[in-house]
N, C-alpha and C. Protein backbone atom coordinates (compact mmCIF):
# COMPACT_ATOMS: atom_id res chain seq x y z
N UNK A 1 -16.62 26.28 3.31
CA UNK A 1 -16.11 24.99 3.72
C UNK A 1 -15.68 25.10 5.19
N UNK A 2 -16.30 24.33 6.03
CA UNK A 2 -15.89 24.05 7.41
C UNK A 2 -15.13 23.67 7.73
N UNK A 3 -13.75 24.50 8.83
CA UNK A 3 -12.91 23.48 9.27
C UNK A 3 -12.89 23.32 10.80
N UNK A 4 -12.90 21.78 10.88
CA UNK A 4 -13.82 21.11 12.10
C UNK A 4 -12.17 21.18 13.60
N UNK A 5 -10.70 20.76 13.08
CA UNK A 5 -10.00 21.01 13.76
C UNK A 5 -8.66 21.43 13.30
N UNK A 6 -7.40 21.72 13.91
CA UNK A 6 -6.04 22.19 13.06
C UNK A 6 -5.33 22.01 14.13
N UNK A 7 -3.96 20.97 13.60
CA UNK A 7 -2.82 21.52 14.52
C UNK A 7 -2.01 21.99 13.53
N UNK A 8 -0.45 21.56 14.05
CA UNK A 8 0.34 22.73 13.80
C UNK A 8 0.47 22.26 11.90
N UNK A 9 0.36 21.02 11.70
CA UNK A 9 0.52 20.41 10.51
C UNK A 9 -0.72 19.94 9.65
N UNK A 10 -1.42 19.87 10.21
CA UNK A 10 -2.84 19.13 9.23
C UNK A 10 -4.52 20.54 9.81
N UNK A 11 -5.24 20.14 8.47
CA UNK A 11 -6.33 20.93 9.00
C UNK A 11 -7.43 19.93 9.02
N UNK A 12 -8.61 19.57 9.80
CA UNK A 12 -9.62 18.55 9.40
C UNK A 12 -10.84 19.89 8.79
N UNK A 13 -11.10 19.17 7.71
CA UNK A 13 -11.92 19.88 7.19
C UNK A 13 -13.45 19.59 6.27
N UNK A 14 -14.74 20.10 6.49
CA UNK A 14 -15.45 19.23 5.21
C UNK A 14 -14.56 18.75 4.08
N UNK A 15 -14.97 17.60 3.37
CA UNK A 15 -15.07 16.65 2.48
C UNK A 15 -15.91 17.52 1.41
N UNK A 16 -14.77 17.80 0.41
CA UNK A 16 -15.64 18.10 -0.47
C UNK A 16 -15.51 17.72 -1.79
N UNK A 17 -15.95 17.86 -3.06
CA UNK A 17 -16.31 17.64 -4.49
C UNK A 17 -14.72 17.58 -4.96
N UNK A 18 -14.27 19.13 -4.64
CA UNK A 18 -13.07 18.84 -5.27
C UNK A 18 -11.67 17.93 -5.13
N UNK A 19 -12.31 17.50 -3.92
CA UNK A 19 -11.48 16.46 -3.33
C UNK A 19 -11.53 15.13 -4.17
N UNK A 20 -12.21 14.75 -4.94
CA UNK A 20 -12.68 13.72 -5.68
C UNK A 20 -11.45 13.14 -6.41
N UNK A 21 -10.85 13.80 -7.00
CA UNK A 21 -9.64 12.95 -7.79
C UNK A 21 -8.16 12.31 -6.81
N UNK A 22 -7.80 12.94 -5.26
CA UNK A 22 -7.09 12.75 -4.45
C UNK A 22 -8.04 11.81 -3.74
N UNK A 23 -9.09 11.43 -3.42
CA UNK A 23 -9.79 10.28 -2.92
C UNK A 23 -9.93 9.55 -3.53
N UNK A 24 -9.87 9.61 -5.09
CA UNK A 24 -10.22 8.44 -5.74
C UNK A 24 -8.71 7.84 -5.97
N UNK A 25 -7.62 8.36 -5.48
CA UNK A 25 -6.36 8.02 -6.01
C UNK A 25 -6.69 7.34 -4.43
N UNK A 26 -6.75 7.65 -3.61
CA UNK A 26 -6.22 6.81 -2.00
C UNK A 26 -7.16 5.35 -2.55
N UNK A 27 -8.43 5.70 -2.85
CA UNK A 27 -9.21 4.60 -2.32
C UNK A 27 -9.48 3.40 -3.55
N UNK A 28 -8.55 3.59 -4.61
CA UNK A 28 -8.19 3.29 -5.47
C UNK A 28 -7.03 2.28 -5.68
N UNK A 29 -6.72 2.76 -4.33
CA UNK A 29 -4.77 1.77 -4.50
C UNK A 29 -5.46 0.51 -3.45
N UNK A 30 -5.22 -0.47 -3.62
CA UNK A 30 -5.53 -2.05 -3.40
C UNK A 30 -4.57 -2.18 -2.16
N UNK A 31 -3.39 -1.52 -2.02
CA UNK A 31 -2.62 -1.02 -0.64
C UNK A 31 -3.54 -1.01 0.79
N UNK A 32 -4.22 0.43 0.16
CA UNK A 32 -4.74 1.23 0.96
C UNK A 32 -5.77 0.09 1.53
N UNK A 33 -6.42 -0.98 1.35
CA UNK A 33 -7.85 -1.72 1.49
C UNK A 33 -7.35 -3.14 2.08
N UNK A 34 -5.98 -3.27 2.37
CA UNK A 34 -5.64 -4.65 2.68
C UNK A 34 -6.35 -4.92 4.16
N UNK A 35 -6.72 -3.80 4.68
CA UNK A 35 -6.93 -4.46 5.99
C UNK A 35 -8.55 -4.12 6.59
N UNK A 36 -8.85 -3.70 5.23
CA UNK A 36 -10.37 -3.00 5.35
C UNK A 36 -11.88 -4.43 4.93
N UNK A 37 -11.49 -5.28 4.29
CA UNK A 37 -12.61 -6.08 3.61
C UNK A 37 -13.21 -5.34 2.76
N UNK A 38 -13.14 -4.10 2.04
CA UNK A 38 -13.15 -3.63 1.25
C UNK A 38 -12.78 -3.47 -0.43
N UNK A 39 -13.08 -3.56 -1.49
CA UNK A 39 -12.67 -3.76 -2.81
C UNK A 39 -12.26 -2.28 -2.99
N UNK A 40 -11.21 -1.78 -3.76
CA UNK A 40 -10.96 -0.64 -4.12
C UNK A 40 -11.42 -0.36 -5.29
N UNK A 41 -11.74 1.49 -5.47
CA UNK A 41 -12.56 2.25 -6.31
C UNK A 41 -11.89 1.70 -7.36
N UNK A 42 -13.29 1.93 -8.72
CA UNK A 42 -12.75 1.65 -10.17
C UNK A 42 -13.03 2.94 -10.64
N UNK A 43 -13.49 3.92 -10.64
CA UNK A 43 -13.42 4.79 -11.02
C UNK A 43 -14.29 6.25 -9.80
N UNK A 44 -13.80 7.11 -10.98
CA UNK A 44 -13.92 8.71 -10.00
C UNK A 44 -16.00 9.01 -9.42
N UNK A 45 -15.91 8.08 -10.22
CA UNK A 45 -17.35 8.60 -9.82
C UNK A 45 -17.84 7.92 -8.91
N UNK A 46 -17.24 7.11 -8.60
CA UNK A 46 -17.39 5.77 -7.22
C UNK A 46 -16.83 6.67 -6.26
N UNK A 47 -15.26 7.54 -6.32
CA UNK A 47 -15.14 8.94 -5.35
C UNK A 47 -16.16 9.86 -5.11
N UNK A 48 -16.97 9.86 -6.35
CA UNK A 48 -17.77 11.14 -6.25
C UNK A 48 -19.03 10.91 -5.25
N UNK A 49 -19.13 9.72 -5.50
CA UNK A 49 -20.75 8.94 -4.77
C UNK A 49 -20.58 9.00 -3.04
N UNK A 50 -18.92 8.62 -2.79
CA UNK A 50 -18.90 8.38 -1.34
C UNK A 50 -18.59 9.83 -0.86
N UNK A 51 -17.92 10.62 -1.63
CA UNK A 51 -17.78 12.19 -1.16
C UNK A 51 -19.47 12.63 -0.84
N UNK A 52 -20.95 12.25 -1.86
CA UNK A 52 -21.71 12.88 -1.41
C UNK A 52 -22.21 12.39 -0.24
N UNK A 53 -22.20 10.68 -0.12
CA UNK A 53 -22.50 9.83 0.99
C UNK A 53 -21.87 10.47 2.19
N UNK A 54 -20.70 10.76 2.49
CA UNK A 54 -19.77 11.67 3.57
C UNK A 54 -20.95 12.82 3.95
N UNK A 55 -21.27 13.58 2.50
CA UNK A 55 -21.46 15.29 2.77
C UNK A 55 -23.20 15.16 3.81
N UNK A 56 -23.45 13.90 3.27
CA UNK A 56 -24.63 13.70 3.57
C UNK A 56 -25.18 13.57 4.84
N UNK A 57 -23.82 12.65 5.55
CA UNK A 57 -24.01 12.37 6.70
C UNK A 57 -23.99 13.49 7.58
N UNK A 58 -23.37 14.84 7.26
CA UNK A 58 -23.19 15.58 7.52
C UNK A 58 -24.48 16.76 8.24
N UNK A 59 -25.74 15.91 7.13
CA UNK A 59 -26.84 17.12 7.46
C UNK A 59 -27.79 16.17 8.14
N UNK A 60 -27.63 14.70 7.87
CA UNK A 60 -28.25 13.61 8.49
C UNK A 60 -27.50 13.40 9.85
N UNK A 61 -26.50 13.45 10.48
CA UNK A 61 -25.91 12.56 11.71
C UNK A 61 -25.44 13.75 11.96
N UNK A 62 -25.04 14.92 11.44
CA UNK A 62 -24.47 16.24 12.10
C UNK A 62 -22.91 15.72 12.30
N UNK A 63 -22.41 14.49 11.60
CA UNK A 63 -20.95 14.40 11.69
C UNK A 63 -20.45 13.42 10.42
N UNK A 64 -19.38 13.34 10.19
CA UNK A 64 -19.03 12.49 9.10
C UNK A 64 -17.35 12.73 8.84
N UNK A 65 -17.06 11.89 7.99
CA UNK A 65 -15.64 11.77 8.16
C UNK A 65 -15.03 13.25 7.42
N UNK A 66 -14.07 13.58 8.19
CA UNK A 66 -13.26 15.13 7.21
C UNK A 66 -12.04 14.78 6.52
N UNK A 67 -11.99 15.92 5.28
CA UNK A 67 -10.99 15.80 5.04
C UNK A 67 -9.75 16.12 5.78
N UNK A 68 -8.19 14.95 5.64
CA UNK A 68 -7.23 15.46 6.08
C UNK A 68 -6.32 16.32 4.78
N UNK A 69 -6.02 17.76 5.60
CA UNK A 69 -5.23 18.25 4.53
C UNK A 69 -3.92 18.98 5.12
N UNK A 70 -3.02 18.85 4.30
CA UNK A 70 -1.80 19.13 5.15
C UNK A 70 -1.34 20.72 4.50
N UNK A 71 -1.23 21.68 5.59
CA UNK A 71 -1.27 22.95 6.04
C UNK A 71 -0.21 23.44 4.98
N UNK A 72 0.96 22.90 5.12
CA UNK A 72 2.19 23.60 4.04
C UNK A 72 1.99 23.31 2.46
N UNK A 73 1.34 22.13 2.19
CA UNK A 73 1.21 21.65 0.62
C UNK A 73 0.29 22.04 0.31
N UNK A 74 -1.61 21.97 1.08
CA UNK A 74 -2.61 21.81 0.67
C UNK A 74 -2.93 20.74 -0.01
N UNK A 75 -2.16 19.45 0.18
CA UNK A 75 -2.53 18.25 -0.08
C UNK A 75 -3.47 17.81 0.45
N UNK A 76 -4.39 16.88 -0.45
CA UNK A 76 -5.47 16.06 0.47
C UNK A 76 -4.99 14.48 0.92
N UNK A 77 -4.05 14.68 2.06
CA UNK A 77 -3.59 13.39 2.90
C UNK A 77 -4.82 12.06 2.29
N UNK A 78 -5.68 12.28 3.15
CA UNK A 78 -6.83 11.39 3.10
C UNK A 78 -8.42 11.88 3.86
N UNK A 79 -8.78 10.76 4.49
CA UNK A 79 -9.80 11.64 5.26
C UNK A 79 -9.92 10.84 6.70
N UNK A 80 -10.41 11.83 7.87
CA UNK A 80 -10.27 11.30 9.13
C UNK A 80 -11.22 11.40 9.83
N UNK A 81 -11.08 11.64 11.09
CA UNK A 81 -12.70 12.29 12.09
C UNK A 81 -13.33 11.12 12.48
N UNK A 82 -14.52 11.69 13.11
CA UNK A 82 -15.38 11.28 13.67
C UNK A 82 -16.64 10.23 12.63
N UNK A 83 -17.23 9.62 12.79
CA UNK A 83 -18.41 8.73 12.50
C UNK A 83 -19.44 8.56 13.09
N UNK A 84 -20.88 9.17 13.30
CA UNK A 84 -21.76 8.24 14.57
C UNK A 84 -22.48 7.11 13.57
N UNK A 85 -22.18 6.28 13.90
CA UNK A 85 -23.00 4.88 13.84
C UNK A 85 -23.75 4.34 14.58
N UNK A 86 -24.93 3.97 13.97
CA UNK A 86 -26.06 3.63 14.61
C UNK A 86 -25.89 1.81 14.35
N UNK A 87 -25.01 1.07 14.11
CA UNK A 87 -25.25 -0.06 13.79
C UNK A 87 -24.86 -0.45 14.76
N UNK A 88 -24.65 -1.92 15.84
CA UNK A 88 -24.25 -2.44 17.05
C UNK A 88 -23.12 -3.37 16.63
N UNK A 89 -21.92 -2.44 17.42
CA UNK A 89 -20.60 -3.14 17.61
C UNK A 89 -20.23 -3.07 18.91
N UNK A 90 -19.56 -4.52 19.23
CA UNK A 90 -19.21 -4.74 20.59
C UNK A 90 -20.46 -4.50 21.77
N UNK A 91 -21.54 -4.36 21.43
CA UNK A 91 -22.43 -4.30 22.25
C UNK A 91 -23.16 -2.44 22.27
N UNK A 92 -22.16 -1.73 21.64
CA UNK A 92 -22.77 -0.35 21.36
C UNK A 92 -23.57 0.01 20.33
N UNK A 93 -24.08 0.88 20.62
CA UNK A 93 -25.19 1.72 19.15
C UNK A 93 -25.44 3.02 19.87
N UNK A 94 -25.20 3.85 18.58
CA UNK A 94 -25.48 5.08 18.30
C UNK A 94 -23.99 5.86 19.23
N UNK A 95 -22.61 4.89 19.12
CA UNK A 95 -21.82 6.04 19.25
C UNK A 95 -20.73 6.42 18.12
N UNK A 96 -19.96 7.31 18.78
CA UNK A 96 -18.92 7.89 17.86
C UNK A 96 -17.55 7.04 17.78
N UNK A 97 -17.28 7.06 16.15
CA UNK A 97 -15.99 5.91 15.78
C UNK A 97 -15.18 7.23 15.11
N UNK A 98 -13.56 7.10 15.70
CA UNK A 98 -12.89 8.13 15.05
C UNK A 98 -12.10 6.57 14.16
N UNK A 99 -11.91 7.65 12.91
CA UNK A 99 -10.50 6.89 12.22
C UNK A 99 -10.28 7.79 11.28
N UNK A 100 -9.41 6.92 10.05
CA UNK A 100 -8.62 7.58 9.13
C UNK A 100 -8.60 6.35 7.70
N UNK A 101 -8.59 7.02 7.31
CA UNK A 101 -7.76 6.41 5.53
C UNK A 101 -6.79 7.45 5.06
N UNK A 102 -5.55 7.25 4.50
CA UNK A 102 -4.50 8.16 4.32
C UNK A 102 -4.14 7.59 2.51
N UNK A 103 -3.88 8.47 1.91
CA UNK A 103 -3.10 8.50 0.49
C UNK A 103 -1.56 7.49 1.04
N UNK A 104 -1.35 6.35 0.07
CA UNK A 104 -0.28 5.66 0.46
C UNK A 104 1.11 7.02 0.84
N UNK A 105 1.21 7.83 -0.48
CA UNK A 105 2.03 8.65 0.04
C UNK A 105 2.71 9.14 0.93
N UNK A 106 1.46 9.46 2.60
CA UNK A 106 1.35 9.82 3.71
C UNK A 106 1.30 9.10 4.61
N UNK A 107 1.80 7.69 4.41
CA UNK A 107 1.99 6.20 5.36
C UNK A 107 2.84 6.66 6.15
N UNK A 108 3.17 6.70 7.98
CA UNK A 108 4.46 6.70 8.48
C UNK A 108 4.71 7.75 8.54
N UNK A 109 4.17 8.63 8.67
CA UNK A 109 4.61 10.38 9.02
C UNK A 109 3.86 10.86 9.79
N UNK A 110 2.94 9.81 10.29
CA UNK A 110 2.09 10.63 11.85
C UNK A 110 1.04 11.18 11.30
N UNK A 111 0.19 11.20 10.50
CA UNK A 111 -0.94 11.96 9.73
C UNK A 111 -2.08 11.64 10.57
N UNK A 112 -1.89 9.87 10.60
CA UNK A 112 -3.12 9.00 10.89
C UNK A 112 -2.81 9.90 13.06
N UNK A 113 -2.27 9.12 13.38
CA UNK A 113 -2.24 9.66 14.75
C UNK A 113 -2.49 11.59 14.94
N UNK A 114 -2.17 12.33 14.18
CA UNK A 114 -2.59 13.02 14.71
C UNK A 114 -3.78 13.41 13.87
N UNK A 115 -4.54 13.11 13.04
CA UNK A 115 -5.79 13.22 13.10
C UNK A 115 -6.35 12.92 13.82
N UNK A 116 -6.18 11.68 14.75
CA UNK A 116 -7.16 10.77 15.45
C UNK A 116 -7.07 11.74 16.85
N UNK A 117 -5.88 12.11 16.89
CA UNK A 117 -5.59 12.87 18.78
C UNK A 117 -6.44 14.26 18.13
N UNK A 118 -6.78 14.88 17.43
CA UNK A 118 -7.22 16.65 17.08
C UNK A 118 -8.98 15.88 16.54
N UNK A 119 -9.71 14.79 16.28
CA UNK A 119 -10.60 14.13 16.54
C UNK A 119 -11.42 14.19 17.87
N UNK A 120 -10.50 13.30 18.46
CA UNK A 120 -10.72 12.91 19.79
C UNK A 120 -10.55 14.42 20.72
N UNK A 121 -10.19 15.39 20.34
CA UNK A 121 -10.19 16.26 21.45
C UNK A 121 -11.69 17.05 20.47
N UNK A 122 -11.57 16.92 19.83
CA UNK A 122 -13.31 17.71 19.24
C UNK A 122 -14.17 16.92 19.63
N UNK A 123 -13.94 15.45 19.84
CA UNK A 123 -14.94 14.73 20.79
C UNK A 123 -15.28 15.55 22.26
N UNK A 124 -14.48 15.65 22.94
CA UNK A 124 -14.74 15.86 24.04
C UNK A 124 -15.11 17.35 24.48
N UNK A 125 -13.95 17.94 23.76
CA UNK A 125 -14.56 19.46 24.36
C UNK A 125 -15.16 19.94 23.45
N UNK A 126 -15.56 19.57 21.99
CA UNK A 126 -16.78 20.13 21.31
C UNK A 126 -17.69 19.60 21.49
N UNK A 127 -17.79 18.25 21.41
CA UNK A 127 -19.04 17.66 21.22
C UNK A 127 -19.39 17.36 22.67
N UNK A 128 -18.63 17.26 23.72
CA UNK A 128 -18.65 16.69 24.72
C UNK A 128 -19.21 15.74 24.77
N UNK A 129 -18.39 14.85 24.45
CA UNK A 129 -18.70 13.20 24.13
C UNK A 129 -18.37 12.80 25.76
N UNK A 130 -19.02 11.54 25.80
CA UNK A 130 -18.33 10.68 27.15
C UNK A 130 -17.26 9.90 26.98
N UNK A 131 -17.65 9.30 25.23
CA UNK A 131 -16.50 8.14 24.87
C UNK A 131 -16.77 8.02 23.43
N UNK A 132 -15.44 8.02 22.96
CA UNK A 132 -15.09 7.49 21.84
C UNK A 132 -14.74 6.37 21.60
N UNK A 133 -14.72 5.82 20.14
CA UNK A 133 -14.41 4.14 20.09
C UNK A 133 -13.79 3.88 18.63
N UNK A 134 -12.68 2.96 18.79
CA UNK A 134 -12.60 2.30 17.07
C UNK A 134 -12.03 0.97 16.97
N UNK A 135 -12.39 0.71 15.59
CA UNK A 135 -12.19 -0.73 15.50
C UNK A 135 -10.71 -0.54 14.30
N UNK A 136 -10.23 -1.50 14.43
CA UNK A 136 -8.80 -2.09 13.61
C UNK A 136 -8.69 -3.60 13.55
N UNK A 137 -8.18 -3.73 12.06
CA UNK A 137 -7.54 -5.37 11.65
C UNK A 137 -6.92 -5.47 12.95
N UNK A 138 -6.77 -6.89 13.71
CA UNK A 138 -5.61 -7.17 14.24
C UNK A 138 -4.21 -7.30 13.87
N UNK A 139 -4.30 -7.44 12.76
CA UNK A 139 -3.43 -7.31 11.51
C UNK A 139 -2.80 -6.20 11.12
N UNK A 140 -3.50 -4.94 11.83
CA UNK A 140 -2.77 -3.51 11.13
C UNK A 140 -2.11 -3.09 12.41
N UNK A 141 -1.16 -3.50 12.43
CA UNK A 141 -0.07 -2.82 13.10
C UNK A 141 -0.34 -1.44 13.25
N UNK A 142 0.38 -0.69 12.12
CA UNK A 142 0.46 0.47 12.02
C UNK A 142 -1.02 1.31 12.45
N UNK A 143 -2.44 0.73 11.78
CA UNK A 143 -3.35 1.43 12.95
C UNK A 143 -3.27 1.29 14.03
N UNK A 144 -2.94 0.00 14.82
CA UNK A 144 -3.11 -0.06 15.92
C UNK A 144 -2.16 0.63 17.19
N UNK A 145 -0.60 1.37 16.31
CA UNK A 145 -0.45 2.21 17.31
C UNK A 145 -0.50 3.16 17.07
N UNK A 146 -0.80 3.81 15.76
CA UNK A 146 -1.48 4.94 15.61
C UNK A 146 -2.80 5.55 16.61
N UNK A 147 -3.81 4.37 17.06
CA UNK A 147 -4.67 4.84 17.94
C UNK A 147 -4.12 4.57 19.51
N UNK A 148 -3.53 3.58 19.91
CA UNK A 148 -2.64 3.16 21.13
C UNK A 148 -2.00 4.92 21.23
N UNK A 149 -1.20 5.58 20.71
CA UNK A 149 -0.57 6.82 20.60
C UNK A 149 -2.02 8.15 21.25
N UNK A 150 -2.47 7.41 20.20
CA UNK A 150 -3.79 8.63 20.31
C UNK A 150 -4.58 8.63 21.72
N UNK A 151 -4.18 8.12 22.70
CA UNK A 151 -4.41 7.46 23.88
C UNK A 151 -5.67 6.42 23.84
N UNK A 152 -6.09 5.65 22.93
CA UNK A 152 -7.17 4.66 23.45
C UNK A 152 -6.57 3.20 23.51
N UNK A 153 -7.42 2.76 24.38
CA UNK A 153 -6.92 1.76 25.11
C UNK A 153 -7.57 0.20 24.15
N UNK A 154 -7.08 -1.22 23.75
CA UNK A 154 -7.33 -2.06 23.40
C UNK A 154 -8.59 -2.18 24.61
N UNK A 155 -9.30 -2.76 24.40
CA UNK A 155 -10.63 -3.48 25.41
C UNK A 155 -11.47 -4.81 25.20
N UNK A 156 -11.20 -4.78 23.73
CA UNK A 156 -11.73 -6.56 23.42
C UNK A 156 -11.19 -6.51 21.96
N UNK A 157 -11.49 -8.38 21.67
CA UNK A 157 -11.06 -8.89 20.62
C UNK A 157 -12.24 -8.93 20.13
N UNK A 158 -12.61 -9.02 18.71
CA UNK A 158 -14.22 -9.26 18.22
C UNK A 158 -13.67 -9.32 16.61
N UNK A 159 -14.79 -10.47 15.96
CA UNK A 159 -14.94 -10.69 14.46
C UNK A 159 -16.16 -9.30 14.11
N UNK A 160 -16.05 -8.32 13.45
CA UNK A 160 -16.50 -7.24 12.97
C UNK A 160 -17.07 -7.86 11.35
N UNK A 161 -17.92 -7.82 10.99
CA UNK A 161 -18.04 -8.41 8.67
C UNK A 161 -17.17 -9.52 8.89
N UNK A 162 -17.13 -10.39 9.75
CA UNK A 162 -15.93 -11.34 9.00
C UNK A 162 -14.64 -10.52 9.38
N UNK A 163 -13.94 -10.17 9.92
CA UNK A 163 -12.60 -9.48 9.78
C UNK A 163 -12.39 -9.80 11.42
N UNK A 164 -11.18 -10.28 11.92
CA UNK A 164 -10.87 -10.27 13.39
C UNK A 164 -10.68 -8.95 13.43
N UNK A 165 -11.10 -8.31 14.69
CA UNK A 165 -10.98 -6.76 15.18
C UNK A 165 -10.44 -6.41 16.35
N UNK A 166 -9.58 -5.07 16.75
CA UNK A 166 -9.75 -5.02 17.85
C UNK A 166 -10.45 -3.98 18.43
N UNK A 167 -10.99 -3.57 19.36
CA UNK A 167 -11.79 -2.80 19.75
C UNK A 167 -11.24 -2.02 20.77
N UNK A 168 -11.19 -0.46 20.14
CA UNK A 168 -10.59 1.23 20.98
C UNK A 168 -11.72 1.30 22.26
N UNK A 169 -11.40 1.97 23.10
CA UNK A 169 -11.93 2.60 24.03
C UNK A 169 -11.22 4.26 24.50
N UNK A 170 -11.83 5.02 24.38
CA UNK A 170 -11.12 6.17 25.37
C UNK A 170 -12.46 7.47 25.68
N UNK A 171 -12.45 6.96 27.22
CA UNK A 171 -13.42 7.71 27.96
C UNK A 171 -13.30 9.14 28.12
N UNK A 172 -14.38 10.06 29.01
CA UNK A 172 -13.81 11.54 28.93
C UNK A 172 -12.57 11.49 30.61
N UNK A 173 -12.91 10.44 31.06
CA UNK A 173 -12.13 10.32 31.98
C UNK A 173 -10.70 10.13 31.65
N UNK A 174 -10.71 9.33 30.98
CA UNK A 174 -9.33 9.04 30.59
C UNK A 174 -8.59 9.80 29.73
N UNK A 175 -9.23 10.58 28.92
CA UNK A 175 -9.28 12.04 28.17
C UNK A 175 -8.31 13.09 29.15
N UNK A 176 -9.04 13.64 29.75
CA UNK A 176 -8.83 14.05 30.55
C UNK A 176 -7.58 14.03 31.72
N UNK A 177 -7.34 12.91 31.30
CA UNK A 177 -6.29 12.36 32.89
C UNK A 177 -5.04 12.71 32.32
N UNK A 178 -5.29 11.80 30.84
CA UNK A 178 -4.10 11.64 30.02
C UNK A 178 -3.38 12.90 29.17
N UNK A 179 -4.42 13.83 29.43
CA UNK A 179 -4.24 15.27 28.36
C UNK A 179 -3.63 15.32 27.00
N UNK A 180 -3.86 14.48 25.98
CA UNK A 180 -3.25 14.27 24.78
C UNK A 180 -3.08 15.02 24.36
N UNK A 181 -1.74 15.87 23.54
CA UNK A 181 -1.42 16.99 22.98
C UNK A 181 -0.98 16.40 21.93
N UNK A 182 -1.80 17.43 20.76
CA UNK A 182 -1.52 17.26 19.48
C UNK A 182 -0.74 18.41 18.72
């Protein structure tokens, strides 16, 4: 099992099988989906399908979302990382979207932000990305300074599926300037 980054509290790591019953509990709670347009899981095997969909992307796109797991418990927080999408948002295709989904449990304790800052620095000095990007409800507060923290910058308003959005930006320039420590 690969682990992709670590700070002092969380590890990002492949997504794997056994993770299935702690994903199916996050993506399961009707909480967790208020700001997604999303219906929540009815059962484990609906976990099991998107864990292989994840593993998949993995050998197809060479990236996909990791698990978050927290270093002292070995809990599976949720899952975070990177995304490349090839579909056109805001006028892009074929780049990289960091985010997160977190176990309600792990709401408000910084999980989501510092996945996204130990992300975003595997953007740049692993992958050596130019730019990263993400989208959020206008509505979710709490993502939205979770990534604001993570240093990316608001840059436009946009309807995403039907959902008002706002749209991340953070360049290697601005990367760089800003030196985010996680």
């Amino acid at each position: 099992m690969k682990t992709f980054a670590e700070t002092d509290r969380i590890i990002l790591r492949e997504i794997v099988a056994t993770d299935a019953p702690a994903f199916f509990e996050m993506d399961a709670d009707p909480e967790v989906h208020t700001y997604l347009g999303s219906t929540p899981l009815e059962s484990i095997d609906q976990a099991i399908a998107a864990i292989k969909h994840i593993r998949a992307q993995y050998g197809e796109l060479g990236i996909g979302r990791w698990a978050i797991v927290d270093k002292e418990t070995n809990e599976f927080v949720g899952w975070g990382g990177l995304k490349f999408r090839q579909d056109t948002v805001n006028g892009h295709t074929n780049f990289y979207d960091v985010g997160y989904r977190l176990r309600k449990k792990f709401w408000g304790k910084g999980y989501a932000t510092e996945s996204a800052k130990a992300s975003i620095r595997y953007a740049f000095e692993t992958l050596k990305l130019d730019a990263v990007f993400a989208l959020a409800n206008v509505d979710n507060i709490a993502s939205r300074k979770a990534l604001l923290k993570s240093g990316l910058k608001i840059t436009a308003e946009l309807t995403h599926e039907g959902i008002a959005c706002h749209w991340f930006e953070i360049s290697r320039a601005d990367y760089e300037s800003v030196s985010i420590k996680v």
